[in-house]
Protein backbone atom coordinates (compact mmCIF):
# COMPACT_ATOMS: atom_id res chain seq x y z
CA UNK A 1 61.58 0.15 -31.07
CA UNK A 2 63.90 0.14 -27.97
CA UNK A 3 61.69 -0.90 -24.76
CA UNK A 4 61.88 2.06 -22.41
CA UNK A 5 62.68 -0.33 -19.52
CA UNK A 6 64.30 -3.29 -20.88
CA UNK A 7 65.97 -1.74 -23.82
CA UNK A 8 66.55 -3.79 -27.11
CA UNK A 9 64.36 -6.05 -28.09
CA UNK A 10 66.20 -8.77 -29.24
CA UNK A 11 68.35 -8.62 -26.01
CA UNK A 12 65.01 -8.97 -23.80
CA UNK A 13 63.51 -11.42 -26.23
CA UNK A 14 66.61 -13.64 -26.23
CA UNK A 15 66.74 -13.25 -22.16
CA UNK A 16 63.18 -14.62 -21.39
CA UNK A 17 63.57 -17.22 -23.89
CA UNK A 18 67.11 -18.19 -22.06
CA UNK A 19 65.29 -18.34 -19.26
CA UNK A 20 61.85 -20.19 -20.00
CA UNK A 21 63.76 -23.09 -21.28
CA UNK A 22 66.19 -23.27 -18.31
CA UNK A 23 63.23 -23.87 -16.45
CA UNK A 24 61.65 -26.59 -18.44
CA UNK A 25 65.08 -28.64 -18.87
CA UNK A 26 65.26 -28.35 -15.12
CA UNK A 27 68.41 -28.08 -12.95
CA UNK A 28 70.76 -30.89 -14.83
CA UNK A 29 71.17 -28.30 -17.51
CA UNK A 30 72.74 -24.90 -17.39
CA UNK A 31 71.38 -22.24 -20.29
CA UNK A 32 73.84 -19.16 -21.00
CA UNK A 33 73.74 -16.66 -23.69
CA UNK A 34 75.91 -15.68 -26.30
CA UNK A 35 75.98 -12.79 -28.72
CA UNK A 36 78.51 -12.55 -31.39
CA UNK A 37 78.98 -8.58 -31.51
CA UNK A 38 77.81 -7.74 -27.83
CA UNK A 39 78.13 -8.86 -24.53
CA UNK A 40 77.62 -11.33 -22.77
CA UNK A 41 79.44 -12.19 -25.87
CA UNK A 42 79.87 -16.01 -26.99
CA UNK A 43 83.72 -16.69 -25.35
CA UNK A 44 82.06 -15.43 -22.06
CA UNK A 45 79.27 -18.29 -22.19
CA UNK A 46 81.73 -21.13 -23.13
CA UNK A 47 84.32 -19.78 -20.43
CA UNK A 48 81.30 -20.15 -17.64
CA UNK A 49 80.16 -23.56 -18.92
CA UNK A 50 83.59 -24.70 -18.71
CA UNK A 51 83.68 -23.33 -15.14
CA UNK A 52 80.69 -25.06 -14.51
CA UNK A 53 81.80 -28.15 -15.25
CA UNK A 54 79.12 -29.32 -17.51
CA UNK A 55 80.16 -32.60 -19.71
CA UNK A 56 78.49 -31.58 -23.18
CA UNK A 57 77.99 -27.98 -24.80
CA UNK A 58 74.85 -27.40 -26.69
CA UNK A 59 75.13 -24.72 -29.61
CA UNK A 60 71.73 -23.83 -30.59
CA UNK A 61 72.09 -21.19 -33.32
CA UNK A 62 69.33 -18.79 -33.24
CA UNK A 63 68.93 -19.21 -36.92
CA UNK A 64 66.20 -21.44 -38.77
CA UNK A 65 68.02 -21.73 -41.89
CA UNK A 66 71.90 -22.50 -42.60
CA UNK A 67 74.24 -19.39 -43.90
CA UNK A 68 77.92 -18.96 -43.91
CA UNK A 69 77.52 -15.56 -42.59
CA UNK A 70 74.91 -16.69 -39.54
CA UNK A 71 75.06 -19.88 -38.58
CA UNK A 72 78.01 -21.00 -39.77
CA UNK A 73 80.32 -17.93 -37.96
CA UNK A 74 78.27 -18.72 -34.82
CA UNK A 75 79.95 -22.42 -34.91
CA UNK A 76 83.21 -20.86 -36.17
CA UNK A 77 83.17 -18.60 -32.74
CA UNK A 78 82.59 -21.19 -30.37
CA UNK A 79 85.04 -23.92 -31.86
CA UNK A 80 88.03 -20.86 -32.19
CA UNK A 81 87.23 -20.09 -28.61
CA UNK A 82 87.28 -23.81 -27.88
CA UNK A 83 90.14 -24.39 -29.20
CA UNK A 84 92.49 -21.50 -27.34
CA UNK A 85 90.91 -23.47 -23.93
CA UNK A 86 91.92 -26.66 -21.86
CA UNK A 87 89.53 -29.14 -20.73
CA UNK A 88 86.95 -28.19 -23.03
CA UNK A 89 83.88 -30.89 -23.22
CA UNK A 90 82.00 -32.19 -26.09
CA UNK A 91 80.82 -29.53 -28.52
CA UNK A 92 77.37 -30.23 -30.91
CA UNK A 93 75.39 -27.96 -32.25
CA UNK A 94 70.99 -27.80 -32.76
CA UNK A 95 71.35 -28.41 -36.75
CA UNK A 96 69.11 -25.61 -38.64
CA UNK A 97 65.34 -26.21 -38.06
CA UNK A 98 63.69 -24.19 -41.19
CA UNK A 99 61.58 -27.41 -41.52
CA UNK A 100 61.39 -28.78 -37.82
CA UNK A 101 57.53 -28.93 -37.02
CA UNK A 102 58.70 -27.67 -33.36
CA UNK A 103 59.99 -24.37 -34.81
CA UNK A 104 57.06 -24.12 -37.57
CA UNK A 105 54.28 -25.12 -34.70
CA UNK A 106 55.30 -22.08 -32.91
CA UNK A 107 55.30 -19.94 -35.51
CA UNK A 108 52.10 -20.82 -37.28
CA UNK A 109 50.36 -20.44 -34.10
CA UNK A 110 51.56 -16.72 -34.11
CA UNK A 111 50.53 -16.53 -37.73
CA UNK A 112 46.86 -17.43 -37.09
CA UNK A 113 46.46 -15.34 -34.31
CA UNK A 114 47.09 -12.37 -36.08
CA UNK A 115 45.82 -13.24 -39.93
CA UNK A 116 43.12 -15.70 -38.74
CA UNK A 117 42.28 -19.08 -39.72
CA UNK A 118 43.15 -19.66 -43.33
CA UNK A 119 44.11 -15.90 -43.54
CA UNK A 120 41.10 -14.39 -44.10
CA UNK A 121 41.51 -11.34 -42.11
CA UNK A 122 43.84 -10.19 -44.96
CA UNK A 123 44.65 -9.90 -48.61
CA UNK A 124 47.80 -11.12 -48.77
CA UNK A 125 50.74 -12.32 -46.77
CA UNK A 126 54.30 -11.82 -47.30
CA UNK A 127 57.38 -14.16 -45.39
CA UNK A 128 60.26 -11.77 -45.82
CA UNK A 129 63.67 -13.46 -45.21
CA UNK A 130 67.23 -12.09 -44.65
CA UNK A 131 68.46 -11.69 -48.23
CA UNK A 132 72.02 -12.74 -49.03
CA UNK A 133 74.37 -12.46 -52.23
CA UNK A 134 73.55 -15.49 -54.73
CA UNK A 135 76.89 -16.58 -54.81
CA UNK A 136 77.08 -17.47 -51.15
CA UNK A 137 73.99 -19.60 -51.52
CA UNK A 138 75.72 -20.89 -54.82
CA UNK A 139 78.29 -22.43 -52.89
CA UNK A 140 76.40 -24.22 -50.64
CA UNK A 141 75.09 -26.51 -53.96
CA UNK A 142 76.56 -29.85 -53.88
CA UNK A 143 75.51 -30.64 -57.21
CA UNK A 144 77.94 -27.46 -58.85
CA UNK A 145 73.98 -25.61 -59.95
CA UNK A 146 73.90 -22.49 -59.34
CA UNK A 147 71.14 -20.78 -56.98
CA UNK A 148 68.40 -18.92 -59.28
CA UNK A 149 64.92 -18.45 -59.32
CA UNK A 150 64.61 -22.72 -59.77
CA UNK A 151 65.18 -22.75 -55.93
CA UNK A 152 61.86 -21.73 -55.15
CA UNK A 153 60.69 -24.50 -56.59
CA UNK A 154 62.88 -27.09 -56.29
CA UNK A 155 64.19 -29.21 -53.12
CA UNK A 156 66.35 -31.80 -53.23
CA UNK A 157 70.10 -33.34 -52.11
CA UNK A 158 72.04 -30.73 -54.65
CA UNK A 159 70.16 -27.63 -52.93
CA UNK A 160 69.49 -28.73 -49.88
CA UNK A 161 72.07 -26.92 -47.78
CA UNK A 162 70.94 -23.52 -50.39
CA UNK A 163 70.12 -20.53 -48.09
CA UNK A 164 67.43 -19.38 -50.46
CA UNK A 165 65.70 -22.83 -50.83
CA UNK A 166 65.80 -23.50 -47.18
CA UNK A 167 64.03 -20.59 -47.21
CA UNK A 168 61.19 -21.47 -49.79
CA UNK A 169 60.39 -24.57 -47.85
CA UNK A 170 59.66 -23.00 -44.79
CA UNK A 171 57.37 -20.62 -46.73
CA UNK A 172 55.14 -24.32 -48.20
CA UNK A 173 55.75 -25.93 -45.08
CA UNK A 174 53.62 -22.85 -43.08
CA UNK A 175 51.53 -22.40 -46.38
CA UNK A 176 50.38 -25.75 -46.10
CA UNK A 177 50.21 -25.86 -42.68
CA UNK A 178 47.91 -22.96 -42.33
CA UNK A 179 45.41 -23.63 -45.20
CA UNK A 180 46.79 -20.69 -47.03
CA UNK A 181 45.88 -19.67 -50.33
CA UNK A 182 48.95 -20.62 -52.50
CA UNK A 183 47.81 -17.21 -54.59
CA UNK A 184 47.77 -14.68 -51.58
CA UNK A 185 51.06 -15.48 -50.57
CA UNK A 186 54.76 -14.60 -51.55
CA UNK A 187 58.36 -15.03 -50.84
CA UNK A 188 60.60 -12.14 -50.58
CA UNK A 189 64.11 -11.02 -48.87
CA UNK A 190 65.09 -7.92 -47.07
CA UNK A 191 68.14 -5.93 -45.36
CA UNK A 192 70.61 -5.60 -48.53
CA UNK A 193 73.77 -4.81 -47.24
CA UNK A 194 75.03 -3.27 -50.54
CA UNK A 195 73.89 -1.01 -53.55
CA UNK A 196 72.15 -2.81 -56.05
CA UNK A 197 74.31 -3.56 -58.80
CA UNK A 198 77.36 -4.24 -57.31
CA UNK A 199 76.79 -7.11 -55.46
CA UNK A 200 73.67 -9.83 -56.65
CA UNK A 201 71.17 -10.52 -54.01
CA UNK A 202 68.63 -13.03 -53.92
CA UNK A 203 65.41 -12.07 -54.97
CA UNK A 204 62.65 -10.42 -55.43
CA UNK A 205 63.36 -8.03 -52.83
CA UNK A 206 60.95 -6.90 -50.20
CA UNK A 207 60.50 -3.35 -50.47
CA UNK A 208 59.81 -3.80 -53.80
CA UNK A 209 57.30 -6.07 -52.83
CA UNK A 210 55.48 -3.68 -50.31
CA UNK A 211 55.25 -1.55 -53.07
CA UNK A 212 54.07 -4.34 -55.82
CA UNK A 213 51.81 -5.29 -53.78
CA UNK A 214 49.97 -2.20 -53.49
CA UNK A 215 49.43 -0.85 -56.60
CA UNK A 216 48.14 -4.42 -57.39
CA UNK A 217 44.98 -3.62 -55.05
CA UNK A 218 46.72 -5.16 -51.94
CA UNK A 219 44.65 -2.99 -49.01
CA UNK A 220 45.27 -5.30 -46.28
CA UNK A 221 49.10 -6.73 -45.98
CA UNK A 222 50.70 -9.12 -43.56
CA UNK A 223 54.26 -10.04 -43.25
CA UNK A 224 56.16 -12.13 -41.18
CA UNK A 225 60.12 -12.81 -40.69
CA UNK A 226 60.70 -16.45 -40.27
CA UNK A 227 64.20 -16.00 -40.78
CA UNK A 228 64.45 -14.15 -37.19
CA UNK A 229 63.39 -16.26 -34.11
CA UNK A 230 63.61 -12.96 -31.89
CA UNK A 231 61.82 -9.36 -33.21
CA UNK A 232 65.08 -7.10 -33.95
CA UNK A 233 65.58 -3.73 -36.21
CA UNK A 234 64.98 -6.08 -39.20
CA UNK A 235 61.94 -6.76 -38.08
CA UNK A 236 60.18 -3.43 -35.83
CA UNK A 237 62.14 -1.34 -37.83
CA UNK A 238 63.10 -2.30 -41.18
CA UNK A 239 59.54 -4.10 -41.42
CA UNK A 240 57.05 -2.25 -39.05
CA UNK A 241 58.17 0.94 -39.82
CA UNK A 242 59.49 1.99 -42.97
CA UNK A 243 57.78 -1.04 -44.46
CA UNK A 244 54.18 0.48 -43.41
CA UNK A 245 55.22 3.75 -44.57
CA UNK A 246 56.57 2.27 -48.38
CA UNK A 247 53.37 0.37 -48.35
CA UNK A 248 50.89 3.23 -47.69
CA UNK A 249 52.82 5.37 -49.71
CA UNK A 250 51.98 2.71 -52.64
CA UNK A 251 48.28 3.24 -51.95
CA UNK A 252 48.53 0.24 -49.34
CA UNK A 253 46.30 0.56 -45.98
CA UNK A 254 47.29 -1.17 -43.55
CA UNK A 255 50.33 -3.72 -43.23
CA UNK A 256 50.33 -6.11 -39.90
CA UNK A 257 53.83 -7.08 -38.62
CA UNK A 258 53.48 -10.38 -37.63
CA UNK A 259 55.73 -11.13 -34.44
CA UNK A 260 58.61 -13.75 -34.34
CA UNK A 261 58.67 -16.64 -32.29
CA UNK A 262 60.19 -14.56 -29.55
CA UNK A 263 59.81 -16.42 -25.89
CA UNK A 264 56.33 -17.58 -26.69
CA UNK A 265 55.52 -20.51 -25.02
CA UNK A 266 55.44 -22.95 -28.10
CA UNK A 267 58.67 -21.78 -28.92
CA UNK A 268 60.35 -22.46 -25.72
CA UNK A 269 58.69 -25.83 -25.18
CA UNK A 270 59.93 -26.63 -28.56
CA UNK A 271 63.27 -25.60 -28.38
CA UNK A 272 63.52 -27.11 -25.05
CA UNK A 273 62.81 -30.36 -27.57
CA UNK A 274 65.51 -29.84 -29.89
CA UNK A 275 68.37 -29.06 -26.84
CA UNK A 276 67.15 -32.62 -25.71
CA UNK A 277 67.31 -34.24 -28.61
CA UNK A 278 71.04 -33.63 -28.75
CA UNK A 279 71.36 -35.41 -25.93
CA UNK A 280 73.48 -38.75 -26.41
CA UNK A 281 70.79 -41.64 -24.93
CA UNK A 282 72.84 -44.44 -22.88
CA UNK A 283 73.70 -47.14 -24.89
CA UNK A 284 72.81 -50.54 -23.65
CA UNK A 285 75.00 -53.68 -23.13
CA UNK A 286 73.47 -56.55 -24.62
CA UNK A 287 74.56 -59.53 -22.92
């Protein structure tokens, strides 16, 4: 999956998207990058925005939907680092965007082009999320319910913040948006980090899927990732890969990865968007 000239995918991804929307917010803005476990890691950004002498940071999360373990360490980072500095400025952050029609725009478009309209040019279509353990989506209820299979269903102010029903909505929201059949769709969640058993994940789990699928009569699968905003090993690997391979396996034919949002240019006009709606406006004196 590694680019022979620009290397990994996500890095490359991440770069063209850094720099299409530099271009679009134009000169009074300066766009760094920031990875949490590799370099140019987050500390380095903040320390040359600070050098820069820019009056507001910008965190924009690369994550549609809201988890401890994503989003919320990516915050963590920048306010420790922030807070072991002098003359920091103003810190906000892009809030998650699972159900921003700038985000889901972008990736609908992407979705048509490679199902067709309605999603006729296959038999069904899976959106695979990032799975997580149901007790860290448990925690995020404000209501004290716990997160089970009711989350797919249900969307309101006690689950609102829930990983897993973040999750669901994104699915309607593009189901709708694309005409899909409600029947030739499904939601399912990938990259356990544990053995089953030991720790609960959300499910149904996507491999399991892949295989379901197939022995159902599925000939013809899509699947796309709308938890990732930039193609990754959870995606060309975990997905394109040995997804295919557990599909045809299962008597499948032919699965089409559907890309993520990536730099395209939806996506970078749209996220350009979102960066400017954090923008304070000037107040005005009435007088």
């Amino acid at each position: 999956i590694w680019d022979s000239k620009r290397g990994s995918p996500l890095r490359f991804h991440t770069e063209d998207l850094a720099e299409g929307v530099q271009k679009q917010l134009g000169s009074d803005f300066v766009v760094r990058i920031g990875f949490q476990y590799s370099a140019p890691f987050t500390s380095d950004a903040l320390e040359e925005l600070v050098k820069e002498r820019v009056t507001q940071v910008i965190v924009v999360p690369m994550f549609p939907h809201y988890a401890s373990g994503t989003s919320g360490t990516s915050l963590a980072e920048v306010y420790k680092q922030a807070a072991q500095m002098f003359c920091v400025p103003s810190i906000s952050a892009v809030p998650p965007f699972y159900d921003n029609t700038l985000f889901l725009n972008a990736q609908a478009q992407i979705i048509q082009e490679a199902v067709g309209p309605r999603g006729q040019g296959v038999d069904h279509i899976i959106f695979s999320f990032h799975g997580l353990p149901v007790k860290q989506c448990t925690s995020a209820h404000r209501d004290g319910s716990v997160c089970d299979a009711t989350c797919a269903c249900r969307f309101n102010e006690g689950n609102r913040n829930c990983y897993r029903a973040q999750c669901h909505e994104t699915a309607r929201l593009l189901t709708y948006q694309l005409g899909l059949d409600k029947q030739k769709c499904s939601v399912s969640f990938q990259s356990r980090l544990t053995l089953r058993g030991t720790i609960e994940w959300i499910r149904p789990y996507t491999d399991d899927a892949f295989e379901t699928l197939a022995k159902l009569g599925v000939k013809r699968l899509a699947v796309v990732a709308p938890s990732f905003t930039a193609d990754c090993i959870e995606t060309l690997e975990e997905l394109g890969i040995t997804g295919e391979k557990q599909f045809r396996d299962a008597g499948g034919e032919e699965l089409i990865l559907i890309p993520c949002v990536n730099a395209s240019k939806a996506w970078i006009s749209g996220l350009t968007q979102m960066i400017r709606d954090q923008v304070p406006r000037p107040t005005r004196t009435v007088g």
